[in-house]
PDB file of N, CA and C in Angstrom:
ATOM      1  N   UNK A   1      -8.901  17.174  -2.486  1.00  0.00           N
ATOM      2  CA  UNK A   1      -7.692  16.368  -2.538  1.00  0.00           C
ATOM      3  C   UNK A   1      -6.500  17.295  -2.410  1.00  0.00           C
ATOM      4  N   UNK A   2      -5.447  16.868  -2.077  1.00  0.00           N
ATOM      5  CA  UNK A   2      -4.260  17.556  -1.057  1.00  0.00           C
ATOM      6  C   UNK A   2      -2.718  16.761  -1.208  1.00  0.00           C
ATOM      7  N   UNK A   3      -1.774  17.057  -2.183  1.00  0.00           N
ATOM      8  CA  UNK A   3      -0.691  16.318  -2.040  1.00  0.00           C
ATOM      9  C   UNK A   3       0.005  16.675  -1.120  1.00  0.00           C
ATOM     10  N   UNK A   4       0.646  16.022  -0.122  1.00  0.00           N
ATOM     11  CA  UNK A   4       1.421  16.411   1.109  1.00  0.00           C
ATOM     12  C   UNK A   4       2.497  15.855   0.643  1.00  0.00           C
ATOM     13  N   UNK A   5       3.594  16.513  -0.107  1.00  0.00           N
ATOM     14  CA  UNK A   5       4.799  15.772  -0.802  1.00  0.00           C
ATOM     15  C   UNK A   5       5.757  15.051   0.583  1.00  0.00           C
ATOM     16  N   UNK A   6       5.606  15.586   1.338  1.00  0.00           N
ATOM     17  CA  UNK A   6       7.071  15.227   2.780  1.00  0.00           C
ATOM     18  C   UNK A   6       6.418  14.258   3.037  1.00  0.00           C
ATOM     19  N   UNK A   7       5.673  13.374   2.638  1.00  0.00           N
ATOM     20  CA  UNK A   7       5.128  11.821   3.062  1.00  0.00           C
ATOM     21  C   UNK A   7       4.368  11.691   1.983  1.00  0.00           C
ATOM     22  N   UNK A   8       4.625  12.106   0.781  1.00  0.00           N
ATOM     23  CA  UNK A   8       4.176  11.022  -0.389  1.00  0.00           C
ATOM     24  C   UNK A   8       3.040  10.539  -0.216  1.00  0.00           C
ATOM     25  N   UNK A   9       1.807  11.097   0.540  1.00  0.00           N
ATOM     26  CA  UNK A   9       0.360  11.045   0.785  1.00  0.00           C
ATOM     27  C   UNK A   9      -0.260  11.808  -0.225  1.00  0.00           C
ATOM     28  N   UNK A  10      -1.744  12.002  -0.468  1.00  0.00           N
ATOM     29  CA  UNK A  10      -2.339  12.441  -1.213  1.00  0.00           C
ATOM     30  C   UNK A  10      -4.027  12.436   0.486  1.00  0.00           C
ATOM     31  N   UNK A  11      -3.682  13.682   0.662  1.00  0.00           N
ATOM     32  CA  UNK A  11      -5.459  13.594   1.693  1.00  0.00           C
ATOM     33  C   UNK A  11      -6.346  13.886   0.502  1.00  0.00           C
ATOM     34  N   UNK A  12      -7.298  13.140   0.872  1.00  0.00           N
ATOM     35  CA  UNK A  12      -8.799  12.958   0.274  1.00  0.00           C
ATOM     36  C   UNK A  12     -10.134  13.385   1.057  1.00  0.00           C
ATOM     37  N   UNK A  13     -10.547  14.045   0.873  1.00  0.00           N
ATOM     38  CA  UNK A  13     -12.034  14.262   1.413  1.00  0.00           C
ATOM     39  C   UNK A  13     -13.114  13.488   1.197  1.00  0.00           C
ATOM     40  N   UNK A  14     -14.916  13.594   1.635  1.00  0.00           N
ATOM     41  CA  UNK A  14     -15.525  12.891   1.325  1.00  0.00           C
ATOM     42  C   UNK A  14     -16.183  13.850   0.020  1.00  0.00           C
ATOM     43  N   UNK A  15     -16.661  13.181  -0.669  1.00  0.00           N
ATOM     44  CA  UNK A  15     -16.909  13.892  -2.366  1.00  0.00           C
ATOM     45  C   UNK A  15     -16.231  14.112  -3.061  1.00  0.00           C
ATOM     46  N   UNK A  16     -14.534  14.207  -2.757  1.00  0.00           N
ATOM     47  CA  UNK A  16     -14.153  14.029  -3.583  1.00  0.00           C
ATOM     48  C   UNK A  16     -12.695  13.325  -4.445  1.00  0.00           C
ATOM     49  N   UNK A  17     -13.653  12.393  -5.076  1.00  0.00           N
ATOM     50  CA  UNK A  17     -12.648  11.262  -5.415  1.00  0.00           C
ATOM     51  C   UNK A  17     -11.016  11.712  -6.370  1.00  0.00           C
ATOM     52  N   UNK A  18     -10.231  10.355  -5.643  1.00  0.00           N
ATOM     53  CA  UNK A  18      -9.170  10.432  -6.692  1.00  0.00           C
ATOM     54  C   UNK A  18      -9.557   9.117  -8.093  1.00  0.00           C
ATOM     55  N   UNK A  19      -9.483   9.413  -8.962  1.00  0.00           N
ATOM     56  CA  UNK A  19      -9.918   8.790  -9.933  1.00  0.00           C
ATOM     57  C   UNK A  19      -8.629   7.627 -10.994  1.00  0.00           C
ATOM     58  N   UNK A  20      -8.501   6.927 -10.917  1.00  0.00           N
ATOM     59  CA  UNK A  20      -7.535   6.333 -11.509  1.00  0.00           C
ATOM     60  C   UNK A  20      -7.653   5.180 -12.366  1.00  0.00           C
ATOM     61  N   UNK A  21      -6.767   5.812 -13.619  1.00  0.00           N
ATOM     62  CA  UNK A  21      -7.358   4.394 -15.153  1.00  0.00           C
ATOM     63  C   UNK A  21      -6.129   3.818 -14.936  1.00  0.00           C
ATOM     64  N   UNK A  22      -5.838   2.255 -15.310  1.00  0.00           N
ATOM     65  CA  UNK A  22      -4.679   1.521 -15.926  1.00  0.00           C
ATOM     66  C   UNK A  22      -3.885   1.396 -14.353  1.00  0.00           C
ATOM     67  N   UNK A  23      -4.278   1.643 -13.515  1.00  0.00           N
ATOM     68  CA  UNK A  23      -3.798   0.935 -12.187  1.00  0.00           C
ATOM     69  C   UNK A  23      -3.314   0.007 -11.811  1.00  0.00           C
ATOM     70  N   UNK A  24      -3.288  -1.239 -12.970  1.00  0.00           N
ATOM     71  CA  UNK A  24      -3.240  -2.573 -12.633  1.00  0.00           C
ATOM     72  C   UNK A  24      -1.851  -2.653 -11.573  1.00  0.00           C
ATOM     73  N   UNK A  25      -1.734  -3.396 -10.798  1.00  0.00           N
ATOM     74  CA  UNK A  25      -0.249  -3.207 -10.037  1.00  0.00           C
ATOM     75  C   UNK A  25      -0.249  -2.343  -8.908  1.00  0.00           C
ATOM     76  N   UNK A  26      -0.524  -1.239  -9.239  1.00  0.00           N
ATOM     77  CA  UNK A  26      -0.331  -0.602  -7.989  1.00  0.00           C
ATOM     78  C   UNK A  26      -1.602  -0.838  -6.399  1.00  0.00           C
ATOM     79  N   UNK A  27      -0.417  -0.146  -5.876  1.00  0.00           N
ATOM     80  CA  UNK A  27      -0.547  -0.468  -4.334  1.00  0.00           C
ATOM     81  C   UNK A  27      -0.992   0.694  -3.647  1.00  0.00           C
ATOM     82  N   UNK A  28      -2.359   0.724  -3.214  1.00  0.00           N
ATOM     83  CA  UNK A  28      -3.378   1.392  -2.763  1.00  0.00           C
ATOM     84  C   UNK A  28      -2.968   1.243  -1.250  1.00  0.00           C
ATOM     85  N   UNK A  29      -2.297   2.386  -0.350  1.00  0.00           N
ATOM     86  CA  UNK A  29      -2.177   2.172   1.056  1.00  0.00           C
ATOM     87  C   UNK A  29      -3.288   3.769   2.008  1.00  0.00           C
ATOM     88  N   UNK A  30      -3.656   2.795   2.841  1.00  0.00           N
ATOM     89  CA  UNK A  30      -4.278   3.540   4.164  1.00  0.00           C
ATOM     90  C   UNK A  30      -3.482   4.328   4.946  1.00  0.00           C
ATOM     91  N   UNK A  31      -2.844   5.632   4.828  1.00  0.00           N
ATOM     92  CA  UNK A  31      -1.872   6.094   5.560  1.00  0.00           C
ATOM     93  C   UNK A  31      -2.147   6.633   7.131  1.00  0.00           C
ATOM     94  N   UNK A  32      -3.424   7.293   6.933  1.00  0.00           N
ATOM     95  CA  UNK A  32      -4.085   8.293   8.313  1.00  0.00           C
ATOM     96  C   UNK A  32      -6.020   7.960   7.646  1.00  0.00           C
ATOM     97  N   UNK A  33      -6.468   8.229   8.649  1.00  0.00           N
ATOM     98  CA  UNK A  33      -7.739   8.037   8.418  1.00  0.00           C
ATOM     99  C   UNK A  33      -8.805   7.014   8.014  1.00  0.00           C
ATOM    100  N   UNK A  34     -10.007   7.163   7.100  1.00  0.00           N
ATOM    101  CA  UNK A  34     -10.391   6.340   6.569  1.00  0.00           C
ATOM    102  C   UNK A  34     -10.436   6.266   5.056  1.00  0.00           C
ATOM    103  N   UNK A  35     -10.422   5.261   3.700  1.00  0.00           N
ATOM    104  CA  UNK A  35     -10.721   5.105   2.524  1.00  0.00           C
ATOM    105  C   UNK A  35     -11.597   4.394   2.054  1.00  0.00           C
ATOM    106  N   UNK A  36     -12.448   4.725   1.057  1.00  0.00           N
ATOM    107  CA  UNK A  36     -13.384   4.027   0.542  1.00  0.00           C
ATOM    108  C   UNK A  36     -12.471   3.613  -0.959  1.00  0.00           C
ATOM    109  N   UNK A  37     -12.593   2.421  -1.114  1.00  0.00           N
ATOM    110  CA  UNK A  37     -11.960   2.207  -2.784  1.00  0.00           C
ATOM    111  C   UNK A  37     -13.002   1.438  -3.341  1.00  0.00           C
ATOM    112  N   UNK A  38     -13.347   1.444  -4.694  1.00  0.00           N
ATOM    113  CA  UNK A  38     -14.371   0.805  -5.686  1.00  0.00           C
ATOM    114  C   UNK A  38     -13.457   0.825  -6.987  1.00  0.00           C
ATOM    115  N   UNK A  39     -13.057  -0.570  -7.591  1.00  0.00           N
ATOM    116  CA  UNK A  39     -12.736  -1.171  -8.479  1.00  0.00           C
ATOM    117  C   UNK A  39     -13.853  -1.087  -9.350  1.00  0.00           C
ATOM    118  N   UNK A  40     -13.676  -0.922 -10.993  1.00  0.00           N
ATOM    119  CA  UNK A  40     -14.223  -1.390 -12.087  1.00  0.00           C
ATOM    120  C   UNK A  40     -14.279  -2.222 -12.306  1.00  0.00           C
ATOM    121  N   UNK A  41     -15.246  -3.456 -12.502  1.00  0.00           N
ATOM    122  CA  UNK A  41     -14.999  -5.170 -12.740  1.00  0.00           C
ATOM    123  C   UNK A  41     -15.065  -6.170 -11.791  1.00  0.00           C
ATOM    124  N   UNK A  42     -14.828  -5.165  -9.962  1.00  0.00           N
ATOM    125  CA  UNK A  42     -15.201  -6.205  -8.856  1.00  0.00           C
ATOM    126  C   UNK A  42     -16.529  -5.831  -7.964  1.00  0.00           C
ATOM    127  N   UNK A  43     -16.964  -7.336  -7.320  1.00  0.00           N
ATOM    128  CA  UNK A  43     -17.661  -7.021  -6.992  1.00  0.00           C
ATOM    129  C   UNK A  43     -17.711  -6.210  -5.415  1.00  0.00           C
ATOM    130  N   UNK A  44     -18.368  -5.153  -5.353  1.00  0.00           N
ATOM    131  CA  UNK A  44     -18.286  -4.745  -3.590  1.00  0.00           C
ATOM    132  C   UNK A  44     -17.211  -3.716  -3.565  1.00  0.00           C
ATOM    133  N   UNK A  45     -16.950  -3.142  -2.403  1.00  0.00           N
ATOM    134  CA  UNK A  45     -16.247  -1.953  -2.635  1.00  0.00           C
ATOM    135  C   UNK A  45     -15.361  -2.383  -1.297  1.00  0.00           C
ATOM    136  N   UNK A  46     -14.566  -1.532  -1.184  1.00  0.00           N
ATOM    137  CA  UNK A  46     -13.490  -1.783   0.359  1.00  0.00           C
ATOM    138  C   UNK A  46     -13.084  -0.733   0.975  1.00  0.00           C
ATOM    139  N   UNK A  47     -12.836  -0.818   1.960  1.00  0.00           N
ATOM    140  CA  UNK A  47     -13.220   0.162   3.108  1.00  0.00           C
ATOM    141  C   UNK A  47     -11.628   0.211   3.890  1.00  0.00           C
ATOM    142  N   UNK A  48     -11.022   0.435   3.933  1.00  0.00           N
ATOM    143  CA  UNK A  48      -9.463   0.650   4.442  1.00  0.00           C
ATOM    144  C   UNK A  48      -9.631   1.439   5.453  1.00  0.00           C
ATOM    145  N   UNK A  49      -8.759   1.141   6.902  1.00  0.00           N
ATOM    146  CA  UNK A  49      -8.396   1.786   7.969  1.00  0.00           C
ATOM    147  C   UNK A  49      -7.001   2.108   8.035  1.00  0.00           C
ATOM    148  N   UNK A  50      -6.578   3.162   8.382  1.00  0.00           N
ATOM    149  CA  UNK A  50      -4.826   3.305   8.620  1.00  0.00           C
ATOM    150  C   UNK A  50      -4.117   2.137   8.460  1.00  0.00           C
ATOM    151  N   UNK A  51      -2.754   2.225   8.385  1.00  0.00           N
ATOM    152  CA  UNK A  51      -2.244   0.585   8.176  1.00  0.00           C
ATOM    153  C   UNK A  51      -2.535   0.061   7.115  1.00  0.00           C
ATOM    154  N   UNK A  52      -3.912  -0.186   6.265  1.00  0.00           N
ATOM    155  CA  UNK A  52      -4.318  -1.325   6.071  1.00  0.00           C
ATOM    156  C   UNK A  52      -4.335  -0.878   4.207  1.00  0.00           C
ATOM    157  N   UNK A  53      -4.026  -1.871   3.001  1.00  0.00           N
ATOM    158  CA  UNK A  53      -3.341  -1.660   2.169  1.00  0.00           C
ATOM    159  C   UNK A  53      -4.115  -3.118   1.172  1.00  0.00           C
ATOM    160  N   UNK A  54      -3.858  -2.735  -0.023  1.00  0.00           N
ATOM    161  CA  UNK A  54      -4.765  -3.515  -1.057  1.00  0.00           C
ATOM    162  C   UNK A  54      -3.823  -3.405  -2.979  1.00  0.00           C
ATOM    163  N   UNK A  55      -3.581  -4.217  -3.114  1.00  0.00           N
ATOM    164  CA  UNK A  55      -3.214  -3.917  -4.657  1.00  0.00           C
ATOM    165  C   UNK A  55      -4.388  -3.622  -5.544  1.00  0.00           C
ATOM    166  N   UNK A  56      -4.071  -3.336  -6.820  1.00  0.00           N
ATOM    167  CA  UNK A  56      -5.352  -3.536  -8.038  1.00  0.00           C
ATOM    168  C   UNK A  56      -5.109  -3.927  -8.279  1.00  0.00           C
ATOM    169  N   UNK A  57      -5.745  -4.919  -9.380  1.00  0.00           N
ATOM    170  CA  UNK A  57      -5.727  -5.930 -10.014  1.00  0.00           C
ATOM    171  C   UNK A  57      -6.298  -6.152 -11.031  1.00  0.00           C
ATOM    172  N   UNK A  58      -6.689  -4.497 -11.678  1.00  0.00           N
ATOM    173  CA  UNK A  58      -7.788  -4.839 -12.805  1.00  0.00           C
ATOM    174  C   UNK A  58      -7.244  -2.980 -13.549  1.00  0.00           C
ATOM    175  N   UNK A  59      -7.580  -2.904 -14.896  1.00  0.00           N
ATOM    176  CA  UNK A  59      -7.197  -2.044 -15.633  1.00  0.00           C
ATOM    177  C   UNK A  59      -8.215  -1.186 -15.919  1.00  0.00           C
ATOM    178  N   UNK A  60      -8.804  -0.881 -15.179  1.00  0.00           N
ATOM    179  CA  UNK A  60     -10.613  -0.614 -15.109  1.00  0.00           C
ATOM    180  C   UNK A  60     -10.116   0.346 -14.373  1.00  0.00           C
ATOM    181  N   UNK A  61     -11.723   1.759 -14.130  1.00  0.00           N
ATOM    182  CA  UNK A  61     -11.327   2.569 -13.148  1.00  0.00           C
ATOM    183  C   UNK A  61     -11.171   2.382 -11.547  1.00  0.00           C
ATOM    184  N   UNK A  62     -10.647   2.892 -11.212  1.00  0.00           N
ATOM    185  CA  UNK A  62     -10.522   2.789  -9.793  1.00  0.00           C
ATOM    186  C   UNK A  62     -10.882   4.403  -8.866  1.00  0.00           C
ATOM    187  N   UNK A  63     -11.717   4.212  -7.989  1.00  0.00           N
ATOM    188  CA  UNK A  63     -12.081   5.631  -7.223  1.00  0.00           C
ATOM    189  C   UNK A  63     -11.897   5.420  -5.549  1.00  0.00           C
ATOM    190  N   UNK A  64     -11.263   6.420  -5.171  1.00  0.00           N
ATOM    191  CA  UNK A  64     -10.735   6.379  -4.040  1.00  0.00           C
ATOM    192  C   UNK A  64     -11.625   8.022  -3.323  1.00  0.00           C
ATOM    193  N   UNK A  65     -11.645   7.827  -1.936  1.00  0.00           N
ATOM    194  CA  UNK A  65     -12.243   8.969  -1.173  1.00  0.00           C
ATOM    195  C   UNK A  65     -12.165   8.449   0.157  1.00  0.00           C
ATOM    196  N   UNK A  66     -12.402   9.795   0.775  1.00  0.00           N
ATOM    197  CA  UNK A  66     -11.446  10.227   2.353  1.00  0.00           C
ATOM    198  C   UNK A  66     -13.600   9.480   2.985  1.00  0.00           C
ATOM    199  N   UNK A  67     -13.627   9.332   4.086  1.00  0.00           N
ATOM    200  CA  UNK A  67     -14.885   8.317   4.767  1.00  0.00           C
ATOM    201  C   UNK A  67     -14.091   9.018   6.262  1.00  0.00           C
ATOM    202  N   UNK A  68     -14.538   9.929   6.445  1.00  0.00           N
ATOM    203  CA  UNK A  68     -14.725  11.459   5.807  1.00  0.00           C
ATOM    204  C   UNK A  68     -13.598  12.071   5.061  1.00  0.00           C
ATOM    205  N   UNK A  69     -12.696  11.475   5.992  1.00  0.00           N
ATOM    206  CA  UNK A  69     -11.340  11.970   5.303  1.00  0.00           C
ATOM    207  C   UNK A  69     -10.471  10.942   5.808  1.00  0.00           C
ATOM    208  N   UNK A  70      -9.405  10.860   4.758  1.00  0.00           N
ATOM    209  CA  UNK A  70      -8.389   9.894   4.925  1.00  0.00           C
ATOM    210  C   UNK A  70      -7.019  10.171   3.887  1.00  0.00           C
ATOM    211  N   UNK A  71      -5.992   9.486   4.043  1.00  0.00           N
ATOM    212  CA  UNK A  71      -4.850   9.952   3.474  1.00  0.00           C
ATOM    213  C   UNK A  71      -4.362   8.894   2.961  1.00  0.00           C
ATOM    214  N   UNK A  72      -4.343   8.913   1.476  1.00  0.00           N
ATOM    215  CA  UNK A  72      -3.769   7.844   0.276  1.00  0.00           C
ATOM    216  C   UNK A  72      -2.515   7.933   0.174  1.00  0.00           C
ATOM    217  N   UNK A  73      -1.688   6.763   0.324  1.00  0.00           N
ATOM    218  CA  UNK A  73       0.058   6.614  -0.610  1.00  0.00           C
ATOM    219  C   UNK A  73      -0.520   5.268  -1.623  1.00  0.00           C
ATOM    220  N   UNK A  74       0.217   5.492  -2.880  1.00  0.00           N
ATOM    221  CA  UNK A  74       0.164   4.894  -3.810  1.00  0.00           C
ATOM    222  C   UNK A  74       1.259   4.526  -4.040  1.00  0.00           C
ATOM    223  N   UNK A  75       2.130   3.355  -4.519  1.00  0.00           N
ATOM    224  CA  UNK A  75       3.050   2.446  -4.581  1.00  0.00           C
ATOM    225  C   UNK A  75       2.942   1.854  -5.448  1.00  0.00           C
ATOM    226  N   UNK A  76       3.755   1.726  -6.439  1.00  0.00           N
ATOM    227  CA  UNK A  76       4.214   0.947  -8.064  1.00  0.00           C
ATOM    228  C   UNK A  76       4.372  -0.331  -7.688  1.00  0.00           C
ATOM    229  N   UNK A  77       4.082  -1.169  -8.265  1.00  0.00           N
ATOM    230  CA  UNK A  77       4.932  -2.563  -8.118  1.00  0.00           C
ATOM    231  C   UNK A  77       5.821  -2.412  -9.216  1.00  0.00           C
ATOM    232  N   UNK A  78       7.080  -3.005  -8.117  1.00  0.00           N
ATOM    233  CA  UNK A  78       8.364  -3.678  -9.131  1.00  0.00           C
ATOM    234  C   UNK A  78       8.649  -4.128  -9.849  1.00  0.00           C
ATOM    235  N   UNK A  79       8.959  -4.289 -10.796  1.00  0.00           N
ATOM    236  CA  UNK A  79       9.027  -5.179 -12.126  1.00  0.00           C
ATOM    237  C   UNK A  79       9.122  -7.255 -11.337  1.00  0.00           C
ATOM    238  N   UNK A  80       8.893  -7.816 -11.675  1.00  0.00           N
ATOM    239  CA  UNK A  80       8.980  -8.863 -11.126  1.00  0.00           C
ATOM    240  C   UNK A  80      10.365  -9.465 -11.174  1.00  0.00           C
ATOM    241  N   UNK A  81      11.613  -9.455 -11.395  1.00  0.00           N
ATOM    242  CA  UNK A  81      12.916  -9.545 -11.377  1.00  0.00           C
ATOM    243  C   UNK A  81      13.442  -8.957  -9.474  1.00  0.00           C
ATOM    244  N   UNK A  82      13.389  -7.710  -9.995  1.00  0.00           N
ATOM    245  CA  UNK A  82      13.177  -7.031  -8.416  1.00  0.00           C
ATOM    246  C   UNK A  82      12.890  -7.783  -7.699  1.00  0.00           C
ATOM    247  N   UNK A  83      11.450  -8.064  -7.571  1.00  0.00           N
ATOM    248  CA  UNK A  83      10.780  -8.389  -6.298  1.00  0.00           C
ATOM    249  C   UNK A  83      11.230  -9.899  -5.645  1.00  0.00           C
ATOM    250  N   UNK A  84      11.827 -10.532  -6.845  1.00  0.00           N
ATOM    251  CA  UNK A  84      11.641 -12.490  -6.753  1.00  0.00           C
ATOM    252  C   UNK A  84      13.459 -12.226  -6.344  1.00  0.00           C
ATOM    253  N   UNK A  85      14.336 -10.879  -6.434  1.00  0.00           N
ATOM    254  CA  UNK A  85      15.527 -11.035  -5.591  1.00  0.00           C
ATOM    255  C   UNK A  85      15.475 -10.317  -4.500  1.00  0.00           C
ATOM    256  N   UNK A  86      14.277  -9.480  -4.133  1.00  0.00           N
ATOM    257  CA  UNK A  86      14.091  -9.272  -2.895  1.00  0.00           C
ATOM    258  C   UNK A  86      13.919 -10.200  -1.854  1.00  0.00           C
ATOM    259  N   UNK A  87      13.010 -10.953  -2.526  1.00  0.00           N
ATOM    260  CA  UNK A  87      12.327 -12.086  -1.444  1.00  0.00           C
ATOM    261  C   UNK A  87      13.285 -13.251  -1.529  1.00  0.00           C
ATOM    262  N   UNK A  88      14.254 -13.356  -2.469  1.00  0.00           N
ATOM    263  CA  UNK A  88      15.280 -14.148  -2.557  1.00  0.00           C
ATOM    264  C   UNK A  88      16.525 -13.721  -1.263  1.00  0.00           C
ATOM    265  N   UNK A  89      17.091 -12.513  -1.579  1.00  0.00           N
ATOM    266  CA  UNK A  89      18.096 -12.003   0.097  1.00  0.00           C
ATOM    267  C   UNK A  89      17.104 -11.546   1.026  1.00  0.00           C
ATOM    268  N   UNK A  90      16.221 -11.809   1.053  1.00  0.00           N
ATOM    269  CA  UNK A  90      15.125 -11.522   2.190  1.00  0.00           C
ATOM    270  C   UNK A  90      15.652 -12.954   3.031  1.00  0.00           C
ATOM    271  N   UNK A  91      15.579 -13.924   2.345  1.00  0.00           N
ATOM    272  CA  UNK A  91      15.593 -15.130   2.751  1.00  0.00           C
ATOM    273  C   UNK A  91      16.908 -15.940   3.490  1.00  0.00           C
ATOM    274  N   UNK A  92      17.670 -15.251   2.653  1.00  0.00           N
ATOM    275  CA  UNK A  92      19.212 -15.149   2.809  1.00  0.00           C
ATOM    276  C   UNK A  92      19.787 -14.581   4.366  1.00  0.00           C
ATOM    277  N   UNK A  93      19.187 -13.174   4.123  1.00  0.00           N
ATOM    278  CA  UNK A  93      19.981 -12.703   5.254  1.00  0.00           C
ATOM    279  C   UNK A  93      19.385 -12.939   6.555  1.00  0.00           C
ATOM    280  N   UNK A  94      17.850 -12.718   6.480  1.00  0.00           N
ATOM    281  CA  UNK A  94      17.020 -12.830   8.027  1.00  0.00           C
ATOM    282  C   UNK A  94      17.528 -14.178   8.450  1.00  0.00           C
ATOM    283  N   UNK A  95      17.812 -15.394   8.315  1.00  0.00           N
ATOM    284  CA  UNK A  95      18.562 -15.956   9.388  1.00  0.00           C
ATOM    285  C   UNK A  95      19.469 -15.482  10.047  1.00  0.00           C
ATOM    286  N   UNK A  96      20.454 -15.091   9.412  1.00  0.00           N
ATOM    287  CA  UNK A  96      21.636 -14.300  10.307  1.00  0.00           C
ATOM    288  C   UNK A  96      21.262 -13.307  10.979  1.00  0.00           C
ATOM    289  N   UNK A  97      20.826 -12.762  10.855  1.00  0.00           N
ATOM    290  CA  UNK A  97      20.197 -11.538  11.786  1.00  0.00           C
ATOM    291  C   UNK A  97      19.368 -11.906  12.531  1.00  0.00           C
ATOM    292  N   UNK A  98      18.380 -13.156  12.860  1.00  0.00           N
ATOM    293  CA  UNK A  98      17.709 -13.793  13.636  1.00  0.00           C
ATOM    294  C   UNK A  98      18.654 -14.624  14.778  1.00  0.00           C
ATOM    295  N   UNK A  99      19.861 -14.795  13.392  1.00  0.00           N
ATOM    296  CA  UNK A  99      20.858 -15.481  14.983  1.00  0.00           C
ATOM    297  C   UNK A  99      22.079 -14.628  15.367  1.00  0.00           C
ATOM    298  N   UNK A 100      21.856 -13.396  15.085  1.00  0.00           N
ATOM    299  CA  UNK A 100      23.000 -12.339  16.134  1.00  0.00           C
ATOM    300  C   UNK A 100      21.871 -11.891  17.318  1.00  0.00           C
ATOM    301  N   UNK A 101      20.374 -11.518  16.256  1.00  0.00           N
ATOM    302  CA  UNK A 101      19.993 -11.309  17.772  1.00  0.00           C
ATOM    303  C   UNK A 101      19.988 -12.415  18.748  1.00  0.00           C
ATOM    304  N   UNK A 102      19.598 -13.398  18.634  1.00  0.00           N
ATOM    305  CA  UNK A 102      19.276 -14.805  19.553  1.00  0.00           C
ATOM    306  C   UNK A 102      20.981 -14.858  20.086  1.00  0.00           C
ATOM    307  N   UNK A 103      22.227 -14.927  19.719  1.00  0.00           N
ATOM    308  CA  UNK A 103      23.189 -14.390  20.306  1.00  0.00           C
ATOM    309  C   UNK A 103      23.656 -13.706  21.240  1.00  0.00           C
ATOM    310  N   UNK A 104      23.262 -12.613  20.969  1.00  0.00           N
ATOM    311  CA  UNK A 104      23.492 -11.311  21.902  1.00  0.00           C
ATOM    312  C   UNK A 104      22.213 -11.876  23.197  1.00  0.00           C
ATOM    313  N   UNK A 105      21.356 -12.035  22.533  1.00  0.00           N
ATOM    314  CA  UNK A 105      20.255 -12.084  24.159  1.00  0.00           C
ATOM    315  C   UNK A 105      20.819 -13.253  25.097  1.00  0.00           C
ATOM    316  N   UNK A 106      21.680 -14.061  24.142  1.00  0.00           N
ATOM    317  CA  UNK A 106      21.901 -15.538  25.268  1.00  0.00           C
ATOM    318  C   UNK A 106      23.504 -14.693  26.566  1.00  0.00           C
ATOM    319  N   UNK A 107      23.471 -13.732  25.561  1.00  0.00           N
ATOM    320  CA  UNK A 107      25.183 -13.227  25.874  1.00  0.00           C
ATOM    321  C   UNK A 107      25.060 -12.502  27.477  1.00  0.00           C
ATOM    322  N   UNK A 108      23.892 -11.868  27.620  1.00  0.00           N
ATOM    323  CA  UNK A 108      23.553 -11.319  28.393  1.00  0.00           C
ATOM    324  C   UNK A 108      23.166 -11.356  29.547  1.00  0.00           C
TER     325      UNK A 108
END
């Protein structure tokens, strides 16, 4: 295992796991490569390709490893205040910005 701080990755090899207690919340992302993840408490394990991204959901261990190798970012969730006014001016503004672009393209 390998912290690459200038992208907040963590590379993983195969054998050897990142190990993590009290996870609940956080956000398990596929940055480069492949990941194997196995939850405490679920059933089956999951298999992540680049891109591709998974919360926990359980306070149990969690083990992560590179399939052969792959590169972990891990992500907090927000307190829920945060997130419910994110998705609140999320909502807000993307119309307007859906209609400057649709604007400009008619302008043209």
């Amino acid at each position: 295992m390998r912290l690459l701080s200038s992208s907040g990755t963590i590379q993983l090899d195969e054998w050897s796991p990142l190990a993590l207690r009290d996870a609940s919340g956080l956000r398990v992302e596929c940055a480069r490569g492949r990941i194997w993840v196995t939850v405490e408490g679920q059933a089956g394990d999951f298999f992540l390709d680049a891109g591709d991204g998974m919360r926990i959901a359980t306070k149990g261990l969690v083990l992560i490893e590179g399939v052969p190798r792959g590169s972990v970012r891990l992500v907090a969730d927000a307190p829920w205040p945060i997130r419910w006014a994110s998705r609140l001016l999320s909502r807000v503004y993307r119309p307007r910005a859906q209609r400057a672009v649709g604007a400009a393209g008619a302008a043209v």
